[in-house]
C-alpha atoms as a PDB file:
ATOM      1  CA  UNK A   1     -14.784 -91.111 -14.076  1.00  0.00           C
ATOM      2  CA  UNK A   2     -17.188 -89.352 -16.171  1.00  0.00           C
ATOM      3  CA  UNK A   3     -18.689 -90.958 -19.466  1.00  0.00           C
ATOM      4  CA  UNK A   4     -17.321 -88.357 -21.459  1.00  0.00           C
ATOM      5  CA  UNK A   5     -13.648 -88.908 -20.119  1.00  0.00           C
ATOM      6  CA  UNK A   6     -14.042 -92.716 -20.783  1.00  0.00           C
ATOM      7  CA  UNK A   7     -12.153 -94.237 -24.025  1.00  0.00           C
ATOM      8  CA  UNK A   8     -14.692 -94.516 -26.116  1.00  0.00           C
ATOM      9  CA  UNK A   9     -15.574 -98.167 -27.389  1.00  0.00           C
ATOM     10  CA  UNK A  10     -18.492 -96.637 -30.193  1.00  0.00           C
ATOM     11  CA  UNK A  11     -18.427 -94.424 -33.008  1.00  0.00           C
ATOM     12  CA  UNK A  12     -21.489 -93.159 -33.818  1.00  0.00           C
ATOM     13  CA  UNK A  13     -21.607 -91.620 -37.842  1.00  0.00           C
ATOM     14  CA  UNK A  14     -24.765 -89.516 -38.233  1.00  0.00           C
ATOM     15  CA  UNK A  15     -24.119 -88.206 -42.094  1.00  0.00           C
ATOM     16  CA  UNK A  16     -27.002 -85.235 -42.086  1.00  0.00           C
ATOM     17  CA  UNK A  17     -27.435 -82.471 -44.807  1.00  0.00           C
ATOM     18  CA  UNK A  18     -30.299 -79.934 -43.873  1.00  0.00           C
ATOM     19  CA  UNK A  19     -31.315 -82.531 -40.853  1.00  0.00           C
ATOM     20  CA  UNK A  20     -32.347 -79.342 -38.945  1.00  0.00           C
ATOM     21  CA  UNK A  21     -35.980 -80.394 -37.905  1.00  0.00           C
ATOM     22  CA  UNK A  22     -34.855 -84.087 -36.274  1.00  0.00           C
ATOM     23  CA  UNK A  23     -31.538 -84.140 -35.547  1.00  0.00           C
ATOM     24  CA  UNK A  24     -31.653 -82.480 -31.879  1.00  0.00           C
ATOM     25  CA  UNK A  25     -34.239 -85.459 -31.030  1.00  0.00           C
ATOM     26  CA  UNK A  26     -31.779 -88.524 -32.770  1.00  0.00           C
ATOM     27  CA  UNK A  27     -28.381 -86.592 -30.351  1.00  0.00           C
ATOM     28  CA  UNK A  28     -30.793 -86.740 -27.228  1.00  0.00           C
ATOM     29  CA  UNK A  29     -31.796 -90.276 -28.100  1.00  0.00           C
ATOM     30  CA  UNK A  30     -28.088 -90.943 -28.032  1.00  0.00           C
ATOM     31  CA  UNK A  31     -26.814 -89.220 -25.341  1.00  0.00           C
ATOM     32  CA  UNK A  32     -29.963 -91.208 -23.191  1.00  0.00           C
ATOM     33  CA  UNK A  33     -27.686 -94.356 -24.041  1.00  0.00           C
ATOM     34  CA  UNK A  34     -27.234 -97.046 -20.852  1.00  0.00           C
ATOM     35  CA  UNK A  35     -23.697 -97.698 -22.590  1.00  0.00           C
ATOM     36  CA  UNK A  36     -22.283 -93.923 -22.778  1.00  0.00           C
ATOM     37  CA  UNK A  37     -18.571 -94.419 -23.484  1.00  0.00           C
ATOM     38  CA  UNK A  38     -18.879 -93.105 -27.147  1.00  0.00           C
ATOM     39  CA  UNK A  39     -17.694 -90.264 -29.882  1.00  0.00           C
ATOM     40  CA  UNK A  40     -20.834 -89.009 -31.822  1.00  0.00           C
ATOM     41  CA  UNK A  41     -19.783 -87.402 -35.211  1.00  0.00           C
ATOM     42  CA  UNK A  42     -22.409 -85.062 -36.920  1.00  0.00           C
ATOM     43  CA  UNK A  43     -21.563 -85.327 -40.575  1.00  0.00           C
ATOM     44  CA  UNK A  44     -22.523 -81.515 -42.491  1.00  0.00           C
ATOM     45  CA  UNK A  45     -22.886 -82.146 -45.784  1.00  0.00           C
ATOM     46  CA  UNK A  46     -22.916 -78.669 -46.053  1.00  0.00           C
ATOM     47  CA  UNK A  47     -25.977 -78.166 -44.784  1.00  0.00           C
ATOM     48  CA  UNK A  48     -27.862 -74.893 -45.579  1.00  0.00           C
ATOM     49  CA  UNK A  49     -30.214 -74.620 -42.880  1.00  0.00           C
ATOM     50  CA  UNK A  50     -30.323 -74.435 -38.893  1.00  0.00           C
ATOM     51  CA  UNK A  51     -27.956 -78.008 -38.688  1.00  0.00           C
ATOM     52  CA  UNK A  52     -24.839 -76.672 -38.237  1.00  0.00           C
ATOM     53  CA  UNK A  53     -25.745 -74.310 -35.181  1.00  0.00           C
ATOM     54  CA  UNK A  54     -27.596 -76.923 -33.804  1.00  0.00           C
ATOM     55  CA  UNK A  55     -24.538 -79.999 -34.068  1.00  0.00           C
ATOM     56  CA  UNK A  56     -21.963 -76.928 -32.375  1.00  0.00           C
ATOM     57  CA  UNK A  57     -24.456 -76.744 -29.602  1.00  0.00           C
ATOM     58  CA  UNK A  58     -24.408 -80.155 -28.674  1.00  0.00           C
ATOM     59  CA  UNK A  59     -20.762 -79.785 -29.278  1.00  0.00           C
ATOM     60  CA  UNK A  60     -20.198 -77.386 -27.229  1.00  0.00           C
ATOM     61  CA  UNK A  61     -22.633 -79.141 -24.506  1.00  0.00           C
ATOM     62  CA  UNK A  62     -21.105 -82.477 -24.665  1.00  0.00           C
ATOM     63  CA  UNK A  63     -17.375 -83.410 -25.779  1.00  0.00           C
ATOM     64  CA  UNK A  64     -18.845 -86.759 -26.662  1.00  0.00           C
ATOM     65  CA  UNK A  65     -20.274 -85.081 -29.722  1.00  0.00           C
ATOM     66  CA  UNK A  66     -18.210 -83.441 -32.790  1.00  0.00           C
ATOM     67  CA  UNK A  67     -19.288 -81.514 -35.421  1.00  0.00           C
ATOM     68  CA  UNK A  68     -18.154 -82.784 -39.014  1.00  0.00           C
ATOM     69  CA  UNK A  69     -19.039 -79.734 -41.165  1.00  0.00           C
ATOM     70  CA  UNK A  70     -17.817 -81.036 -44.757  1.00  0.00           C
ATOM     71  CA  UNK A  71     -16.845 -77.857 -47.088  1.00  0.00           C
ATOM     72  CA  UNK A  72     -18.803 -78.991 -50.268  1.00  0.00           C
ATOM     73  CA  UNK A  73     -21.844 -81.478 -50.149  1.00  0.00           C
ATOM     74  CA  UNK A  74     -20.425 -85.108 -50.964  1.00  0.00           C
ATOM     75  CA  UNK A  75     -23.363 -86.511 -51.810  1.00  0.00           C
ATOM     76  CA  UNK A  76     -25.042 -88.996 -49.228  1.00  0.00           C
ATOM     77  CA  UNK A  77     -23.514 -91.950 -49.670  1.00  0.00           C
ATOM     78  CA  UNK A  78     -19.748 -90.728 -49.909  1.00  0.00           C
ATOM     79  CA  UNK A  79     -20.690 -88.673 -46.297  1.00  0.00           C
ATOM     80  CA  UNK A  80     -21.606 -92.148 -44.778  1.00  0.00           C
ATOM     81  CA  UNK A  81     -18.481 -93.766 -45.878  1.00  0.00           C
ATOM     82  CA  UNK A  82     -16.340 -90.492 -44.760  1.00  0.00           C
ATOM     83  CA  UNK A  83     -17.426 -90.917 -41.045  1.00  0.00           C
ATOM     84  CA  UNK A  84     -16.334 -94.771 -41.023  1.00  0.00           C
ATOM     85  CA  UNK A  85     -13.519 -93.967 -42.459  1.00  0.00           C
ATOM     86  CA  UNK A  86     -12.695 -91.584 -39.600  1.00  0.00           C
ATOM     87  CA  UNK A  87     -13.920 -94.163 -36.471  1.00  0.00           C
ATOM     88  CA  UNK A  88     -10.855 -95.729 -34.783  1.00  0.00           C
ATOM     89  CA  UNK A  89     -13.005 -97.200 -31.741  1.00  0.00           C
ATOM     90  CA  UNK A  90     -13.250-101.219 -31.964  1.00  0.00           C
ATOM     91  CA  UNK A  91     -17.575-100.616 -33.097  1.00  0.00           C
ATOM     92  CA  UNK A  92     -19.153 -98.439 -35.535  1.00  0.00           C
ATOM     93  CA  UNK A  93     -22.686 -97.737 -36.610  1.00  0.00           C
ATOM     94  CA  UNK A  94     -24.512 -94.994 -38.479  1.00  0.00           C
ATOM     95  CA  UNK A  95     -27.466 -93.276 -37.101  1.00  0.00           C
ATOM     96  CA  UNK A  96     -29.978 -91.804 -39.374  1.00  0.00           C
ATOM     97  CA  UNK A  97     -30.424 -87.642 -38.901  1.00  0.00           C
ATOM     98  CA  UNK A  98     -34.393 -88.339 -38.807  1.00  0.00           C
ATOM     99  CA  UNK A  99     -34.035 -91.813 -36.372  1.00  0.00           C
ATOM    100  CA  UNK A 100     -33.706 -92.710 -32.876  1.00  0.00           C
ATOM    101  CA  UNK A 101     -32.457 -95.255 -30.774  1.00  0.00           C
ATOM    102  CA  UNK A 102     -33.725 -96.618 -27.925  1.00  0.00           C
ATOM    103  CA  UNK A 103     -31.849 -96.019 -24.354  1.00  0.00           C
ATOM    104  CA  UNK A 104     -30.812 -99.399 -24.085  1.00  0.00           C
ATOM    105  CA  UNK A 105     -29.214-100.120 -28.272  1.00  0.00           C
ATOM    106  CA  UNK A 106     -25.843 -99.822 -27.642  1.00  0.00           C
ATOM    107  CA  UNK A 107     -25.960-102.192 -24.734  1.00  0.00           C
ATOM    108  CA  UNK A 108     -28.116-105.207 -26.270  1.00  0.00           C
ATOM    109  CA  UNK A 109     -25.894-104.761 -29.495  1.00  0.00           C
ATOM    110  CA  UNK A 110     -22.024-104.492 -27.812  1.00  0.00           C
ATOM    111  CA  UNK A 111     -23.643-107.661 -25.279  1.00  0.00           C
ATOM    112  CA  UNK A 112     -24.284-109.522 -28.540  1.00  0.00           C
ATOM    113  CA  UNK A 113     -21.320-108.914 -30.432  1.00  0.00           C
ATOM    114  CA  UNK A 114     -19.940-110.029 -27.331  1.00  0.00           C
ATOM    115  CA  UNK A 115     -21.816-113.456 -27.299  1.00  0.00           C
ATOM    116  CA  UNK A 116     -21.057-114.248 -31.124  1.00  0.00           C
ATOM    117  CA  UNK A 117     -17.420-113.288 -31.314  1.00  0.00           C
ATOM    118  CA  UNK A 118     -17.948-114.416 -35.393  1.00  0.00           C
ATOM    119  CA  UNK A 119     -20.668-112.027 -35.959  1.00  0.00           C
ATOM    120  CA  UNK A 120     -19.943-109.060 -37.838  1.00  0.00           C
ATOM    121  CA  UNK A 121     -23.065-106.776 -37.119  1.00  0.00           C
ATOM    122  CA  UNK A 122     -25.465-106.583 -34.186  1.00  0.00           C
ATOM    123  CA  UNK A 123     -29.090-104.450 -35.061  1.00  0.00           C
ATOM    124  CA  UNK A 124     -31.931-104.554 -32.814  1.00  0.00           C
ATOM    125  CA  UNK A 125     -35.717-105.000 -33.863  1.00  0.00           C
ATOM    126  CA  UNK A 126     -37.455-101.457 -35.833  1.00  0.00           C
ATOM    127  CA  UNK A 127     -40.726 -99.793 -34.667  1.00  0.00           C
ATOM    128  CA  UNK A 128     -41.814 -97.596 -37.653  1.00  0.00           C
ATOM    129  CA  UNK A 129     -43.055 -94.511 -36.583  1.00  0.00           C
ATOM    130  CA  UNK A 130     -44.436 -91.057 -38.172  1.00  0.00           C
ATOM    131  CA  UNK A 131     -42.779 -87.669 -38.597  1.00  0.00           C
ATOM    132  CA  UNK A 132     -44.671 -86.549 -35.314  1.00  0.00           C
ATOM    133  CA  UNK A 133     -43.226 -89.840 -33.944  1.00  0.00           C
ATOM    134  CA  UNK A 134     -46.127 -91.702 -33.834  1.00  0.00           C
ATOM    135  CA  UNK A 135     -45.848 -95.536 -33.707  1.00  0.00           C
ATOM    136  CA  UNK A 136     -46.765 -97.089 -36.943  1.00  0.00           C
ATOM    137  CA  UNK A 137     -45.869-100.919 -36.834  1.00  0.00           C
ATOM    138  CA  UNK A 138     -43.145-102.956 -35.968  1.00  0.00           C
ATOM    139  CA  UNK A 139     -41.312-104.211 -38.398  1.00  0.00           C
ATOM    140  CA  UNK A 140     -39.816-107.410 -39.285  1.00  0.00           C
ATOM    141  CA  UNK A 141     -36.225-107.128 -41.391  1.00  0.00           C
ATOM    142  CA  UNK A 142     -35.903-110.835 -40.803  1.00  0.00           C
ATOM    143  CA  UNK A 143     -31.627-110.711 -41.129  1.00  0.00           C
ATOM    144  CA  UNK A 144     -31.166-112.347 -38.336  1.00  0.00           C
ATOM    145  CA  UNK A 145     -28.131-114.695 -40.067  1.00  0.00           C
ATOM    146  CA  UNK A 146     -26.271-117.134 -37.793  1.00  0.00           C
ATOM    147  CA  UNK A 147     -25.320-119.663 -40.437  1.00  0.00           C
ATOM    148  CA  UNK A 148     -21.769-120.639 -40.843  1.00  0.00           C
ATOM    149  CA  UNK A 149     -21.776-120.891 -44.395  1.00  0.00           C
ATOM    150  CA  UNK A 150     -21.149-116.800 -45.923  1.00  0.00           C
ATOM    151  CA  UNK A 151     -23.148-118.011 -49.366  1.00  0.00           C
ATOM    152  CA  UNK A 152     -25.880-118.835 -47.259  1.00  0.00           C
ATOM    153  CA  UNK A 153     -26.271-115.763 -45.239  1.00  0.00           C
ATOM    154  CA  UNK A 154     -25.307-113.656 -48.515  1.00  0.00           C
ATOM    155  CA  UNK A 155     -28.357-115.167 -50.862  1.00  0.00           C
ATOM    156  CA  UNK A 156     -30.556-114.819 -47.547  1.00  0.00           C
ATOM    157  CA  UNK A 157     -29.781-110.664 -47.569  1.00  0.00           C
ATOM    158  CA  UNK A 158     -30.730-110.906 -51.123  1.00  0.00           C
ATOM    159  CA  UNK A 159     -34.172-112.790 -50.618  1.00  0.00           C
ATOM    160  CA  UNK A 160     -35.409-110.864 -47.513  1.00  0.00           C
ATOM    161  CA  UNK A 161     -33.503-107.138 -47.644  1.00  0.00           C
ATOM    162  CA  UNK A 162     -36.296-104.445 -47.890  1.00  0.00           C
ATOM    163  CA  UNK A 163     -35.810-101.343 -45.782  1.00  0.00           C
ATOM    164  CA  UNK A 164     -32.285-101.973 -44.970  1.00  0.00           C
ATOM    165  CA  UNK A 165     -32.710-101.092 -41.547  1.00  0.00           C
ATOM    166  CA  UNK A 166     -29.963-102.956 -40.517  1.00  0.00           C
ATOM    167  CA  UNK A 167     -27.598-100.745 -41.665  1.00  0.00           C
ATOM    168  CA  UNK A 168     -27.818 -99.349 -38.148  1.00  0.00           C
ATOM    169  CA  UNK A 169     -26.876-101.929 -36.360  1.00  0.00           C
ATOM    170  CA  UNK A 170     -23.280-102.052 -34.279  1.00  0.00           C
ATOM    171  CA  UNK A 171     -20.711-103.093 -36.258  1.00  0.00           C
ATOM    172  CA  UNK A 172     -17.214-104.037 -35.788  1.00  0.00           C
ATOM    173  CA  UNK A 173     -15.253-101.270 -37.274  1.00  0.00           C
ATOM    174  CA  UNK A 174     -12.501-103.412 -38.691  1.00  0.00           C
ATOM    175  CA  UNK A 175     -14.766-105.851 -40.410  1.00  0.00           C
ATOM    176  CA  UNK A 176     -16.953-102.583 -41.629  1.00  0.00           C
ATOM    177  CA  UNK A 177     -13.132-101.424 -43.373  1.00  0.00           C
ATOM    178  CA  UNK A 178     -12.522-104.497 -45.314  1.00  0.00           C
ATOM    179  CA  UNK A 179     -15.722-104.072 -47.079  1.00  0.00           C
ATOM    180  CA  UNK A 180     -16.141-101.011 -50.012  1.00  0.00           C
ATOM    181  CA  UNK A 181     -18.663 -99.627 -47.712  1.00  0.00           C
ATOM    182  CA  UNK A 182     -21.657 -97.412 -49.631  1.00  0.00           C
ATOM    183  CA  UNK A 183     -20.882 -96.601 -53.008  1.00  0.00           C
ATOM    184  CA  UNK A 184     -22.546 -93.244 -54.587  1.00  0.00           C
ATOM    185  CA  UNK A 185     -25.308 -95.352 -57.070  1.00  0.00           C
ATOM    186  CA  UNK A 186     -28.964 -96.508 -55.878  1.00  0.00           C
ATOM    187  CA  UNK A 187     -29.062 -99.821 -53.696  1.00  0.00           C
ATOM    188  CA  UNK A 188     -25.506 -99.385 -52.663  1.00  0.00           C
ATOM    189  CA  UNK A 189     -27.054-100.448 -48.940  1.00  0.00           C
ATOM    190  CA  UNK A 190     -27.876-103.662 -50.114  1.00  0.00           C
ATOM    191  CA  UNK A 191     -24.775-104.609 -52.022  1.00  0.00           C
ATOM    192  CA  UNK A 192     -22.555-103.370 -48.603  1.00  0.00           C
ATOM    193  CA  UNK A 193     -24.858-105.584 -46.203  1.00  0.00           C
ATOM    194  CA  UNK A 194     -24.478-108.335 -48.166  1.00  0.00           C
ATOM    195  CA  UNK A 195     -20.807-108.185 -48.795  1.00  0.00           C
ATOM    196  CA  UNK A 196     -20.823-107.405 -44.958  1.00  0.00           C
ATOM    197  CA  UNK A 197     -22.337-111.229 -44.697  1.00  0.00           C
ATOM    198  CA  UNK A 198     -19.606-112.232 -46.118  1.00  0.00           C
ATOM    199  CA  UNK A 199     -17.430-111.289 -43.178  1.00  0.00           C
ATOM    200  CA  UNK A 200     -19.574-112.429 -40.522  1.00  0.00           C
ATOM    201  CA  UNK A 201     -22.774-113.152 -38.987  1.00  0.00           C
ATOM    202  CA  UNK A 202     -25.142-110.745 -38.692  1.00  0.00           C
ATOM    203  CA  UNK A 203     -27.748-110.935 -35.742  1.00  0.00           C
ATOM    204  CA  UNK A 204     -31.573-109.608 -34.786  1.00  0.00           C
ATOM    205  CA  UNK A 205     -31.663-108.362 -31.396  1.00  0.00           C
ATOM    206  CA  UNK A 206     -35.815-109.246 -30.428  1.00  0.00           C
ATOM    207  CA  UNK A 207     -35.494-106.391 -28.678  1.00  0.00           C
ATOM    208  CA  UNK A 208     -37.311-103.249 -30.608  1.00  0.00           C
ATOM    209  CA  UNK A 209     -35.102-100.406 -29.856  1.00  0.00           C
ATOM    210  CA  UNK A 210     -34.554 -98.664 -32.882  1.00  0.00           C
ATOM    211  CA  UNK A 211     -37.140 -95.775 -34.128  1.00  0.00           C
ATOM    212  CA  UNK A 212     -37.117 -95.343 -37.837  1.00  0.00           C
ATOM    213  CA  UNK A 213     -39.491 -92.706 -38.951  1.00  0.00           C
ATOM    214  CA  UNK A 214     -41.165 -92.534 -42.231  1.00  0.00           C
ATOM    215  CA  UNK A 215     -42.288 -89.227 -43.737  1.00  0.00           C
ATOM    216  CA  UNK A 216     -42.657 -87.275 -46.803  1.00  0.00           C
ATOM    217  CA  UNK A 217     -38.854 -85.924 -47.483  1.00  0.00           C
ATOM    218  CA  UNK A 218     -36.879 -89.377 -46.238  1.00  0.00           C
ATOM    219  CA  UNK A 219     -34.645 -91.112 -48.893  1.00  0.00           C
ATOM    220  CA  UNK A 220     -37.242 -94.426 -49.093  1.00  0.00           C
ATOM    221  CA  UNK A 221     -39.857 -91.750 -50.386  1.00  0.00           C
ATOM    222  CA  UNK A 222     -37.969 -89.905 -52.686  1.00  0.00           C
ATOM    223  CA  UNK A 223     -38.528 -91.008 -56.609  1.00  0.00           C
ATOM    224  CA  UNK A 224     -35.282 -93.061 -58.167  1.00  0.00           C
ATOM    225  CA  UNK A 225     -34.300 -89.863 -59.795  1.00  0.00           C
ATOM    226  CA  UNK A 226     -34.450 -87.920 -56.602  1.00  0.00           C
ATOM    227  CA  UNK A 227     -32.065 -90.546 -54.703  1.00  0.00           C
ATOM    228  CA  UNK A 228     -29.828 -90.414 -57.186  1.00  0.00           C
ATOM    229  CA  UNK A 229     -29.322 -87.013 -56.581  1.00  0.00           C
ATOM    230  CA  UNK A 230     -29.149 -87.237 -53.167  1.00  0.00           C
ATOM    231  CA  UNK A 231     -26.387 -89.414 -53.968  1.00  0.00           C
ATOM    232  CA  UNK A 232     -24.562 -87.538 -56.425  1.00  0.00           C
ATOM    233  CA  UNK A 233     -25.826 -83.805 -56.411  1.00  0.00           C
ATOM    234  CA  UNK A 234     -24.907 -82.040 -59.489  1.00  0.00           C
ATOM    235  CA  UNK A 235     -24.215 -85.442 -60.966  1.00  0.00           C
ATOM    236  CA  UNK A 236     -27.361 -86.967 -61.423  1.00  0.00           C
ATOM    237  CA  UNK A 237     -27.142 -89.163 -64.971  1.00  0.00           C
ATOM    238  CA  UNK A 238     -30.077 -90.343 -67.101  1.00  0.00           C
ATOM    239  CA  UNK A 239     -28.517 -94.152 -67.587  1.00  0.00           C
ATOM    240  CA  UNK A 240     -28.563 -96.162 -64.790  1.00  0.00           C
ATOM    241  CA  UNK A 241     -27.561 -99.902 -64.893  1.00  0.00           C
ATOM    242  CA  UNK A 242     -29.179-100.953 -61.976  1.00  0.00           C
ATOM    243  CA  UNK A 243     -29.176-104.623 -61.792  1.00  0.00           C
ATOM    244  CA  UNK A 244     -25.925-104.900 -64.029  1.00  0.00           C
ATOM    245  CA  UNK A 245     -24.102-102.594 -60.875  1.00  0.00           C
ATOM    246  CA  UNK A 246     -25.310-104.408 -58.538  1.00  0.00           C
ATOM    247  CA  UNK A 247     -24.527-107.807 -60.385  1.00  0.00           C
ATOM    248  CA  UNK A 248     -20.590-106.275 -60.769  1.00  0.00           C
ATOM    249  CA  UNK A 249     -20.545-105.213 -56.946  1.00  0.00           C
ATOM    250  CA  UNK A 250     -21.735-108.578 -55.740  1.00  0.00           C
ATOM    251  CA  UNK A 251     -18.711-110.496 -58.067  1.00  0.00           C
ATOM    252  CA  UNK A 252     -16.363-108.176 -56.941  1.00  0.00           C
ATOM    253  CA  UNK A 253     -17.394-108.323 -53.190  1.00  0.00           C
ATOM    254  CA  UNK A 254     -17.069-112.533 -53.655  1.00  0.00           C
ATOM    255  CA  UNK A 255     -13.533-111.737 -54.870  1.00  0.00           C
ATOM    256  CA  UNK A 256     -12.621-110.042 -52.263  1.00  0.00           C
ATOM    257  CA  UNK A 257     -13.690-111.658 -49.410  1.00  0.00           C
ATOM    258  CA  UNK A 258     -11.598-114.044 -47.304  1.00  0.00           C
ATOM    259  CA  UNK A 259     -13.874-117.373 -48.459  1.00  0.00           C
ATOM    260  CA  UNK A 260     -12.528-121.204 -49.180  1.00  0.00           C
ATOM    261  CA  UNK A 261     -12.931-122.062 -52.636  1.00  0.00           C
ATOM    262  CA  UNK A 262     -15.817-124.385 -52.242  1.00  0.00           C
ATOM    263  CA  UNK A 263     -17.296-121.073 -50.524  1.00  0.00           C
ATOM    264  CA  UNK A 264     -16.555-118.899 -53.157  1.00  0.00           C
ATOM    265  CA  UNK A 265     -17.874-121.202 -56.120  1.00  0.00           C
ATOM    266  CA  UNK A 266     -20.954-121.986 -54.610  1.00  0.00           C
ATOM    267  CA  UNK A 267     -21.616-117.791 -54.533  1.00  0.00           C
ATOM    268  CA  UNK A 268     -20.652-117.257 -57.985  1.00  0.00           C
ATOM    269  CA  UNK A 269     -22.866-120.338 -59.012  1.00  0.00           C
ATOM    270  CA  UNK A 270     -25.604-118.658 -56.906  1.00  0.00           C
ATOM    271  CA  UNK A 271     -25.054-115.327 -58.540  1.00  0.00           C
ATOM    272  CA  UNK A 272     -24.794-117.100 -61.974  1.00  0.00           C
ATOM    273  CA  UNK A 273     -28.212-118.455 -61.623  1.00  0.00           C
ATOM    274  CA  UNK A 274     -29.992-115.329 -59.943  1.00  0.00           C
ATOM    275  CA  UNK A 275     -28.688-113.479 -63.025  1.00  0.00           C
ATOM    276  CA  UNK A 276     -30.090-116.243 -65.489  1.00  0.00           C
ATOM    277  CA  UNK A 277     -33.686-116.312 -63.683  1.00  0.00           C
ATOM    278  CA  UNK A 278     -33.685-112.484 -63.875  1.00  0.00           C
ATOM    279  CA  UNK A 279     -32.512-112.117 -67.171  1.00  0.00           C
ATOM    280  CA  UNK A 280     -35.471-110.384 -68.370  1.00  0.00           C
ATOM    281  CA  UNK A 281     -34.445-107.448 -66.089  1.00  0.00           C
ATOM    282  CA  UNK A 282     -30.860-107.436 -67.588  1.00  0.00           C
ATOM    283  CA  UNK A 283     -31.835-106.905 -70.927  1.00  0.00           C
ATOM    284  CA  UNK A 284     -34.802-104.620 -70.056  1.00  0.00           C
ATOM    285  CA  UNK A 285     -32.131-102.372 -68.607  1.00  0.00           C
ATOM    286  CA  UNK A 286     -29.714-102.927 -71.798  1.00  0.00           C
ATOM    287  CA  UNK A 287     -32.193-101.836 -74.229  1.00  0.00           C
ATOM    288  CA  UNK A 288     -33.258 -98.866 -72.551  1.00  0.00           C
ATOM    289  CA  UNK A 289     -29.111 -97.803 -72.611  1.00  0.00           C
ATOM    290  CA  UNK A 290     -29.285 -98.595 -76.267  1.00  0.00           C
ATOM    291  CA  UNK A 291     -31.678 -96.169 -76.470  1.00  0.00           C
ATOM    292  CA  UNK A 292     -30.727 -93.903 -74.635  1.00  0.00           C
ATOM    293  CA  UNK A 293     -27.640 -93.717 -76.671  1.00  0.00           C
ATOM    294  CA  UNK A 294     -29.142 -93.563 -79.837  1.00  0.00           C
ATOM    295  CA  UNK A 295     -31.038 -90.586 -78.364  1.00  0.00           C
ATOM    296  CA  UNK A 296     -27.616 -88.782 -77.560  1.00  0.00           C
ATOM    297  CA  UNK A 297     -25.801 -89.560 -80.787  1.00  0.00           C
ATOM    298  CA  UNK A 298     -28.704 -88.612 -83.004  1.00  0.00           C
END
């Protein structure tokens, strides 16, 4: 039996808009995959450029891949949740348009899911590398989490999360459901990998296997105002609350997560305290909304 008659066991969400100038090299990287039983969907965000022909060509080349043209552009985050929403395979993970995995990802990840039955997420080292695809470094996301306690594997995604790379780990898609997965608002990464801690362990394959490339039009170069319009396009808003939102999101993310009580009190203590030690921030961000309002009304 062919890999593209197999039952898929991965669903691959690559949410793209105007990807045209990597996205052929992240489906090959894909498609060079030890473990092959998996559905690929290409999420359009309406692209405007050469992305659409080029997802219907690998379409049309491979059933394995679908193209997910959406009519409007939902904004970045909202396209990431959309495919996740759609995966009914037992693992999930996104693939950035402008990334690549290594041929042997999906097999180190599924093989350690498989080991830790409690783990949540399985993401492999990161070698940074250039738009030319150049190796720059490798680098160290240091989220490898096998406590038992949630509170301590949530306040160590707090301490340590930079790049976020591993959002693109392998997932289990019905842990990946019970969270509120990527909201449209800055930093919406962080707050889902840490309520995603809550759920399960995550763990670091030492394996480097995924290529993350840095360059001058990805979202970790683009100004605060810029990503929040790659969020939200057309709906880009001068106030932003950023450590209130993600204060909120965290409380809300305790609430809902299946935790004992002692569990649940020691995170809300936690987040009590980081809020207290940071409370220079808070009220930074509250006097510049004051402001702002005063601005508006006058």
């Amino acid at each position: 039996m062919t890999a593209a008659r197999r039952s898929p066991r991965i669903t691959v969400g690559i949410p793209v808009y105007n990807g045209e100038r990597f996205l052929a090299l992240a489906l090959e990287s894909l498609l060079s995959q030890t473990v092959g039983d998996m559905v690929i969907l290409v999420g359009d965000n309406a692209s405007t450029d050469a992305t659409a022909d080029i997802a219907r060509e690998y379409a049309a080349r491979d059933a394995r891949v679908r193209h997910v043209r959406h009519a409007a552009n939902l904004g970045a985050a909202r396209n990431y949740s959309v495919l996740c929403q759609m995966a009914d395979t037992e693992f999930f993970r996104w693939l950035a348009a402008d990334d690549c995995s290594g041929p042997g990802f999906h097999e180190a990840c599924l093989e350690a899911l498989a080991e830790h039955p409690d783990a949540a997420l399985a993401y492999p080292r990161v070698i940074m590398i250039d738009a030319e695809g150049r190796h720059l470094e490798e680098y160290d996301e240091g989220l490898h989490l096998p406590q038992e306690r949630p509170s301590e594997r949530f306040f160590t995604v707090l301490r340590r999360l930079r790049l976020v790379n591993a959002l693109y780990g392998v997932a289990r898609t019905s842990v990946v459901k019970r969270t509120r997965l990527l909201g449209s608002y800055r930093g919406s990464d962080i707050v889902f990998l840490a309520e995603l801690s809550l759920h399960g362990k995550i763990i670091e394959i030492p394996a480097p296997l995924m290529l993350r490339r840095m360059h001058g039009e990805s979202y970790t170069s683009m100004t605060p105002a810029q990503q929040r319009a790659f969020n939200n396009p057309g709906r880009s808003r001068k106030l932003e609350l950023y450590f209130w939102r993600h204060l909120v999101e965290y409380l809300l993310a305790v609430a809902r997560a299946p935790l004992s009580a002692r569990e649940r009190a020691r995170l809300l203590a936690g987040l009590a305290r980081n809020a207290v030690w940071s409370r220079d921030k808070y009220f930074a961000e509250l006097i510049t909304a004051m402001r702002l309002l005063w601005r508006g009304s006058a």
